[in-house]
C-alpha atoms as a PDB file:
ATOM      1  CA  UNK A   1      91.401  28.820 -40.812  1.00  0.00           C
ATOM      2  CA  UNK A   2      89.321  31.038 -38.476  1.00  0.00           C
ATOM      3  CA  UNK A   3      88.191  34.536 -39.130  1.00  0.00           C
ATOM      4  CA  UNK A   4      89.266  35.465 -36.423  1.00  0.00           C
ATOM      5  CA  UNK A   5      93.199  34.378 -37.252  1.00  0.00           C
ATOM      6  CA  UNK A   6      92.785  36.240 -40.877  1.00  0.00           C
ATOM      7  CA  UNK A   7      91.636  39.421 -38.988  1.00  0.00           C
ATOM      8  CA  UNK A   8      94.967  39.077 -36.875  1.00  0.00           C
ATOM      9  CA  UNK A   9      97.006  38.166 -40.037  1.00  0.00           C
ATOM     10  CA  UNK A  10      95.779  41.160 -42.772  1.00  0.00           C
ATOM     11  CA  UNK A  11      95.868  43.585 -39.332  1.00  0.00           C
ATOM     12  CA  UNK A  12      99.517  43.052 -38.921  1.00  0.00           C
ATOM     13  CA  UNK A  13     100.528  43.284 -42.794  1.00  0.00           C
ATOM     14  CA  UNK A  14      98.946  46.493 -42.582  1.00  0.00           C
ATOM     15  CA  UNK A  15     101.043  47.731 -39.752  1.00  0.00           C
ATOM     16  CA  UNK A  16     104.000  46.144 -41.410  1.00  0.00           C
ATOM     17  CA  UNK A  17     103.150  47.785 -44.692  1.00  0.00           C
ATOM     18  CA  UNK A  18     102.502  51.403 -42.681  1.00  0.00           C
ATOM     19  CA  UNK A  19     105.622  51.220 -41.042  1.00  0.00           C
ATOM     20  CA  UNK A  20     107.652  50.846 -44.351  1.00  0.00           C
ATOM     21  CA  UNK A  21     105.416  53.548 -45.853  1.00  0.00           C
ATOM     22  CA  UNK A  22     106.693  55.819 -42.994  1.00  0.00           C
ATOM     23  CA  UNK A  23     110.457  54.855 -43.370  1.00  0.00           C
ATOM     24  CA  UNK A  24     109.635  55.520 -46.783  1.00  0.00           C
ATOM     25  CA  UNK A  25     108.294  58.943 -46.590  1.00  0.00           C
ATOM     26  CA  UNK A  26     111.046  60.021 -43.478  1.00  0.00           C
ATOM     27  CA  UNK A  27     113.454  59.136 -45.817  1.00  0.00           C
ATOM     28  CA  UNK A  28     111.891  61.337 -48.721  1.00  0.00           C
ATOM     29  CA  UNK A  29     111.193  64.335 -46.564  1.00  0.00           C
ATOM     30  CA  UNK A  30     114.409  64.203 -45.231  1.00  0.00           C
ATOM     31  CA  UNK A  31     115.649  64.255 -48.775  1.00  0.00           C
ATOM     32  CA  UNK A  32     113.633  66.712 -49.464  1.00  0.00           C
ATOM     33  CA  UNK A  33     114.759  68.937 -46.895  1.00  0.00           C
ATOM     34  CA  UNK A  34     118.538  68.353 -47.592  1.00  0.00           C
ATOM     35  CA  UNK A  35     117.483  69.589 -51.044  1.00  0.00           C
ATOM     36  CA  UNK A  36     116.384  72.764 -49.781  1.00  0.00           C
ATOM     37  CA  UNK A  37     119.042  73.438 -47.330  1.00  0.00           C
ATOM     38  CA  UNK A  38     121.916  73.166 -49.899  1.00  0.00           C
END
């Protein structure tokens, strides 16, 4: 496999793994917030 093709692959698990890290931490805030509110 090229270096160039493992580059590609481990820079797109990292913006899949980012992206669930931000769902992740909307969904606490927003927890967070609802905690506050009530």
């Amino acid at each position: 496999m090229s270096p160039s093709v493992l580059i590609f692959r481990l820079t797109l698990l990292r913006l899949l793994v980012n992206r669930a890290v931000d769902r992740t931490a909307v969904v606490q805030l927003s927890a967070g917030s609802r905690d506050i509110l009530d």
